[in-house]
N, C-alpha and C. Protein backbone atom coordinates (compact mmCIF):
# COMPACT_ATOMS: atom_id res chain seq x y z
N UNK A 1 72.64 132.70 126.98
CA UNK A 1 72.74 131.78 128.12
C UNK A 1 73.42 130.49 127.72
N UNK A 2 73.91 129.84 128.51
CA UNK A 2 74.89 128.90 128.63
C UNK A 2 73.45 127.34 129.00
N UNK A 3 74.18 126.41 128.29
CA UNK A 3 72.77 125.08 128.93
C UNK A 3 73.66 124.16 128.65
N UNK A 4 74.13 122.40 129.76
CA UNK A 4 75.30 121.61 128.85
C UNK A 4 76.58 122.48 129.07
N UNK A 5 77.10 123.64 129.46
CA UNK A 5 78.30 124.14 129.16
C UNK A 5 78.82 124.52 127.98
N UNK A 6 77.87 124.50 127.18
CA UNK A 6 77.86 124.94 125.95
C UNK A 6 77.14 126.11 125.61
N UNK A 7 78.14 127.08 124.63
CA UNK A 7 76.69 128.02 124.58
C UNK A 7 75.88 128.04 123.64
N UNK A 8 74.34 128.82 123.82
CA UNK A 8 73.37 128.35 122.56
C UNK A 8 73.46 129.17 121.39
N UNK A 9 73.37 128.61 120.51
CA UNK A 9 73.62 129.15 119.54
C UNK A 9 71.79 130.36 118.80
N UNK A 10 72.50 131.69 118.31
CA UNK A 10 71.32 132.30 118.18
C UNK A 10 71.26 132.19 116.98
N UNK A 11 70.17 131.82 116.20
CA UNK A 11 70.16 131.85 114.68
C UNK A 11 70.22 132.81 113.93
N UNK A 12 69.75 134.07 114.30
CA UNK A 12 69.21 135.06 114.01
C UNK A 12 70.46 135.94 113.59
N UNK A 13 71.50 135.17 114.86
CA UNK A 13 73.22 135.89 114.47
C UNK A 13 73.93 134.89 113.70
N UNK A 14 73.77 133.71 113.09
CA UNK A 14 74.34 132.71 112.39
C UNK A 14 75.35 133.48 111.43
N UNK A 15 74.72 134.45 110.64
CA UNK A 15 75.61 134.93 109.75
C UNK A 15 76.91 135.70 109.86
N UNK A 16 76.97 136.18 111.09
CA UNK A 16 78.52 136.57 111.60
C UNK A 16 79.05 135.85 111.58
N UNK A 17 78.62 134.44 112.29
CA UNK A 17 79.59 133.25 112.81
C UNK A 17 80.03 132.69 111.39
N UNK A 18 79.70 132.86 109.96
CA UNK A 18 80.19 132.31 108.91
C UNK A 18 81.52 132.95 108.71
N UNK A 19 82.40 132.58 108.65
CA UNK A 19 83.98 132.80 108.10
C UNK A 19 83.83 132.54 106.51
N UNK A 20 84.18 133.29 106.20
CA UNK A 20 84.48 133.63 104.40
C UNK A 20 85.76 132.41 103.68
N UNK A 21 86.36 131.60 105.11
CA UNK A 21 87.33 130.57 104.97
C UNK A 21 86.62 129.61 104.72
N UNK A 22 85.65 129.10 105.74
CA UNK A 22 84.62 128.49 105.40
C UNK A 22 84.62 127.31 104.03
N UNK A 23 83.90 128.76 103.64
CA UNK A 23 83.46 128.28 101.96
C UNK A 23 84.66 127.56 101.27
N UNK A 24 85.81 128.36 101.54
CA UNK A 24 87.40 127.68 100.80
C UNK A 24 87.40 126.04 100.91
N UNK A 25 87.03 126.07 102.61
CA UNK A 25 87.43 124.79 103.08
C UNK A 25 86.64 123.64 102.99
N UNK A 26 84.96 123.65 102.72
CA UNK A 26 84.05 122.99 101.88
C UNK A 26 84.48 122.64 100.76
N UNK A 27 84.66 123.87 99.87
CA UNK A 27 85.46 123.79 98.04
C UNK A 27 86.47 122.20 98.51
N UNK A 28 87.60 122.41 98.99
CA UNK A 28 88.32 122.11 99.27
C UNK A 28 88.38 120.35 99.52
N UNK A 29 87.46 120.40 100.45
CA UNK A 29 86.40 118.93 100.95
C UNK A 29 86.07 118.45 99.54
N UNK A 30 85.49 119.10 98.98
CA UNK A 30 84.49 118.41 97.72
C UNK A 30 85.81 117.70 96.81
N UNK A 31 86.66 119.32 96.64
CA UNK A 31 87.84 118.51 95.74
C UNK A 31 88.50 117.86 96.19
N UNK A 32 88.96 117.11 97.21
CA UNK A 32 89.43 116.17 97.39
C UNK A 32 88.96 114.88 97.76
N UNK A 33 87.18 114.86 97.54
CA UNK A 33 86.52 113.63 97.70
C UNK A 33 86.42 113.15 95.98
N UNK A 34 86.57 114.20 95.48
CA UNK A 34 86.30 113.99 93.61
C UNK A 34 87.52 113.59 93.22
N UNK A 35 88.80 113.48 93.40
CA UNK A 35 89.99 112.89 93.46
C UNK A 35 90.38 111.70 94.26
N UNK A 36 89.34 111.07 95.10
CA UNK A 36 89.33 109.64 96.02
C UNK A 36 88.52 109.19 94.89
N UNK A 37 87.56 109.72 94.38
CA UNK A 37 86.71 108.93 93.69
C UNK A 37 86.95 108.50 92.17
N UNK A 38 88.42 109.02 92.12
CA UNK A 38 89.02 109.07 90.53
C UNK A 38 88.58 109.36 89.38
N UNK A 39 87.66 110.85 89.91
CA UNK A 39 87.42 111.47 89.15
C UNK A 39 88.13 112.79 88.21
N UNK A 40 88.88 113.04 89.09
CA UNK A 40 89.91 114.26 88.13
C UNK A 40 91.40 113.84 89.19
N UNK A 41 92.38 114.86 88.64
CA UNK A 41 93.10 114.77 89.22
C UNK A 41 93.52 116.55 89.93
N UNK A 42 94.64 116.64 91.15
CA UNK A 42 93.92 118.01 91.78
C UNK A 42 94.42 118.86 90.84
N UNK A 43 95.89 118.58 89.70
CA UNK A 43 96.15 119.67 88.80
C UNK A 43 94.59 119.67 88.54
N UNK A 44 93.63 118.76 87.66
CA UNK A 44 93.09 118.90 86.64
C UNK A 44 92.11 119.88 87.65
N UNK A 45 91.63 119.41 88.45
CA UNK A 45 90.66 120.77 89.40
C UNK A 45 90.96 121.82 89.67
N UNK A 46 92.34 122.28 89.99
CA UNK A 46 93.06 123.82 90.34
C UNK A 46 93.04 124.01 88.92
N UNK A 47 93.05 123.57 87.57
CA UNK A 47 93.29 123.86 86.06
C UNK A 47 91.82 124.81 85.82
N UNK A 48 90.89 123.66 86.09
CA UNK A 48 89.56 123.83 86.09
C UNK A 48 88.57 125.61 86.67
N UNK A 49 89.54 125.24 88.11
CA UNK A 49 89.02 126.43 88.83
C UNK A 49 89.09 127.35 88.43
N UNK A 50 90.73 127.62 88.12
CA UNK A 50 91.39 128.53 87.83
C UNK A 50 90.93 129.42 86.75
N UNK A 51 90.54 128.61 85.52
CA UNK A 51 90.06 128.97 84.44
C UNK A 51 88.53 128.91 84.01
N UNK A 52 87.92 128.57 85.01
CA UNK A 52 86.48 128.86 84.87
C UNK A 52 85.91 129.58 85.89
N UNK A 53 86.00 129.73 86.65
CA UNK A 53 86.04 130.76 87.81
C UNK A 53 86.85 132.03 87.77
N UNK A 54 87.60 132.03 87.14
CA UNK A 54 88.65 132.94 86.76
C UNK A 54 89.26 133.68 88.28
N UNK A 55 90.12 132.12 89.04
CA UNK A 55 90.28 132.48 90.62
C UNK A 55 91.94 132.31 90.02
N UNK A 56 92.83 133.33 90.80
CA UNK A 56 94.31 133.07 90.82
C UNK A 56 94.59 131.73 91.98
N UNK A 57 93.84 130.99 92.69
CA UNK A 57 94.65 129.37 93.05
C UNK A 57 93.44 128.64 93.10
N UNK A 58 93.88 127.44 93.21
CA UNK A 58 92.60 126.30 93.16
C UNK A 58 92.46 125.69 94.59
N UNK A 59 91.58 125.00 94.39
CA UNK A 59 91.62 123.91 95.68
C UNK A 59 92.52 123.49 96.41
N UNK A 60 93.65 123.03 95.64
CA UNK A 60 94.52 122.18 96.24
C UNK A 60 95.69 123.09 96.78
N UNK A 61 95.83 124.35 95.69
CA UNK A 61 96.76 124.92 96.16
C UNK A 61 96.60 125.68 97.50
N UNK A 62 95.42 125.79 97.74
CA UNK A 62 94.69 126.79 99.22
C UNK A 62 94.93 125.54 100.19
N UNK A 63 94.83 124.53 99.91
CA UNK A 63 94.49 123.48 100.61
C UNK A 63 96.31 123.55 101.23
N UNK A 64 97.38 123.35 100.63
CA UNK A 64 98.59 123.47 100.79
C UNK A 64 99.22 124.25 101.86
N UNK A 65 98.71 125.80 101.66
CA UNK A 65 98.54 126.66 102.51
C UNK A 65 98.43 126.44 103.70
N UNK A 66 97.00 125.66 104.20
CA UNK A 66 96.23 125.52 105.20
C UNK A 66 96.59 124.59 105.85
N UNK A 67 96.82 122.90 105.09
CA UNK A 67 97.45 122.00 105.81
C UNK A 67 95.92 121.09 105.96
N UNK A 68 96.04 119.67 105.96
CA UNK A 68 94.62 118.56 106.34
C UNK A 68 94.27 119.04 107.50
N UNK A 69 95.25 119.21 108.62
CA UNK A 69 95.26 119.27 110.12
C UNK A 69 94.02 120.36 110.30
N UNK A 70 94.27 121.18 109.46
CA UNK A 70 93.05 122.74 110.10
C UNK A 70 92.04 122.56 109.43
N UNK A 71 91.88 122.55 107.93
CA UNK A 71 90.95 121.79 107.32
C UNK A 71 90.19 120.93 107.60
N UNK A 72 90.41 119.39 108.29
CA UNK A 72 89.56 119.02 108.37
C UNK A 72 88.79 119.23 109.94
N UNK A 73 90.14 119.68 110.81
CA UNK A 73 89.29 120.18 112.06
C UNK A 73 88.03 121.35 111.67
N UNK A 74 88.36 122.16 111.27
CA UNK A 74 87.19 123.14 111.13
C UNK A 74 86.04 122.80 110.16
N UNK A 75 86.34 121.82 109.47
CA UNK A 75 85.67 120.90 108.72
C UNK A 75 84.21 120.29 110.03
N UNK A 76 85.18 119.56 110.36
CA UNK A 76 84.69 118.54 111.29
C UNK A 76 84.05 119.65 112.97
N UNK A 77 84.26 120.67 112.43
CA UNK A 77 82.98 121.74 113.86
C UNK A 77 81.89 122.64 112.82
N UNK A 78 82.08 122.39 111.58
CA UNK A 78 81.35 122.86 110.80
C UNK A 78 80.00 121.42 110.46
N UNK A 79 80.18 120.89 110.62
CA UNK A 79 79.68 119.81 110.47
C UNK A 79 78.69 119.28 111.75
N UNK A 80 79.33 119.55 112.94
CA UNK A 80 78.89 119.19 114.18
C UNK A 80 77.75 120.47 114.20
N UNK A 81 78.18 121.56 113.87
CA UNK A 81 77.60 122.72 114.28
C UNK A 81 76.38 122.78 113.09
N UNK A 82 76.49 122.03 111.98
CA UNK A 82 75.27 122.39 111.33
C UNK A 82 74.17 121.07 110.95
N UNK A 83 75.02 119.98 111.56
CA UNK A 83 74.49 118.59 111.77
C UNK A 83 74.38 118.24 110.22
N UNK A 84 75.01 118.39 109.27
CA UNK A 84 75.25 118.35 107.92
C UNK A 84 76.75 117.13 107.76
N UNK A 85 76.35 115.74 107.55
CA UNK A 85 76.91 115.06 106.94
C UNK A 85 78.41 115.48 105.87
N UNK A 86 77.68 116.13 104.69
CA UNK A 86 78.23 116.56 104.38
C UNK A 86 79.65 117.22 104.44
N UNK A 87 79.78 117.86 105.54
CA UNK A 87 81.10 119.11 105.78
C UNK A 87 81.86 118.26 106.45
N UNK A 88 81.74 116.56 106.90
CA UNK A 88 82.65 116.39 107.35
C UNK A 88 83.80 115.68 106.48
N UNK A 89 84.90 115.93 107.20
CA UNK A 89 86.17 116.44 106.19
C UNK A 89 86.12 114.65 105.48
N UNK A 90 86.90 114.93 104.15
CA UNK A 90 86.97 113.67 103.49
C UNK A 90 88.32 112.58 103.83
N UNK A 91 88.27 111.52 103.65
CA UNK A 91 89.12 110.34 103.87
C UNK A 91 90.22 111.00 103.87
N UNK A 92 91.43 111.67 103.12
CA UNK A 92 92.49 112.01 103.24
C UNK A 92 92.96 113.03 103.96
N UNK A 93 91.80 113.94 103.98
CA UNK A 93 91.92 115.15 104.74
C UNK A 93 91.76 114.64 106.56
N UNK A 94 90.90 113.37 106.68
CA UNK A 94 90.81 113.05 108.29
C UNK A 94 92.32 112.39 108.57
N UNK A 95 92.62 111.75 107.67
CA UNK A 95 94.00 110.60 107.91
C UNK A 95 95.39 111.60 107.72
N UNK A 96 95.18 112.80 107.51
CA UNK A 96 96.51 113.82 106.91
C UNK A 96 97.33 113.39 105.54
N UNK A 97 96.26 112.72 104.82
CA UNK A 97 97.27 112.27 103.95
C UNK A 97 97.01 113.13 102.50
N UNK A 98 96.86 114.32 102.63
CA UNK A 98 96.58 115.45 101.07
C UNK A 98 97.58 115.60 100.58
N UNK A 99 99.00 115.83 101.66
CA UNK A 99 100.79 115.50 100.69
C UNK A 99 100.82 114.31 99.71
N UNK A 100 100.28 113.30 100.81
CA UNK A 100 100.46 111.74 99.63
C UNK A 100 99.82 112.29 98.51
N UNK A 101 98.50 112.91 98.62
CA UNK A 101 97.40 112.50 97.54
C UNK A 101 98.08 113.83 96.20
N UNK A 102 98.25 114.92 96.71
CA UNK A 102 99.33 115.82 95.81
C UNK A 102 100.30 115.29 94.82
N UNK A 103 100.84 114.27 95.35
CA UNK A 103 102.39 113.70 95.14
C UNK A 103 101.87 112.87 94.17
N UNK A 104 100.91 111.77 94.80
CA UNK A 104 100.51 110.40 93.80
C UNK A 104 99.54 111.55 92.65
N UNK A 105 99.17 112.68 92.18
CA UNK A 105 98.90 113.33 91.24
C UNK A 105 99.48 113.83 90.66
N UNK A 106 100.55 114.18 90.86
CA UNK A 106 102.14 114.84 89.73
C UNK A 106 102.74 113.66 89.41
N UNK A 107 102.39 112.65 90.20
CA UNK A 107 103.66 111.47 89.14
C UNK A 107 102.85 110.72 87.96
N UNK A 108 101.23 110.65 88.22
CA UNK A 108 100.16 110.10 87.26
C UNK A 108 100.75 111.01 86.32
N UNK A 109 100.71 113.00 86.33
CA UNK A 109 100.45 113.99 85.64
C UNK A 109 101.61 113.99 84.61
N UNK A 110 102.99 113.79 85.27
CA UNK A 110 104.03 113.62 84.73
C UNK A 110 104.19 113.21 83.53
């Protein structure tokens, strides 16, 4: 049933509604709040991933793919939808600026 024009959400089915992208796009969130906070840089996190996870791309490079624009939108209904602080998308990812933040990390890396 529908209440608000919205429909209600059943808990019980929550786990369909998870997209397996999801998770990418959290990862994704985290690494690019740990790079505002000048803590690594995104080579050094896709380096990281890559080789301790033993994943063929990292964060940033999925992130590339995808674009801030979708990221942090689905970010930002993941967030609404689970009332979790957290998932909502980080400073660069709301402003579109993950090209800048890419760029200003290969010329530090250089």
């Amino acid at each position: 049933g529908h209440s608000k024009g919205r429909p209600q959400i059943d808990s019980s089915k929550a786990t369909d509604k998870i997209n397996p992208m999801d998770f990418t796009f959290v990862e994704i969130n985290e690494a690019v709040k740990l790079v505002e906070m000048g803590v690594a840089t995104p080579q050094d996190i896709d380096t990281a991933i890559k080789l301790g996870l033993n994943r063929p791309f990292g964060p940033f490079e999925l992130a590339k793919q995808f674009g801030a624009e979708q990221i942090a939108k689905r970010l930002e209904e993941l967030a609404k939808q689970f009332g979790k602080k957290i998932f909502e998308p980080a400073k660069t990812l709301k402003e579109g600026k993950l090209e800048e933040l890419l760029k200003a990390g290969k010329a530090e890396g250089s």
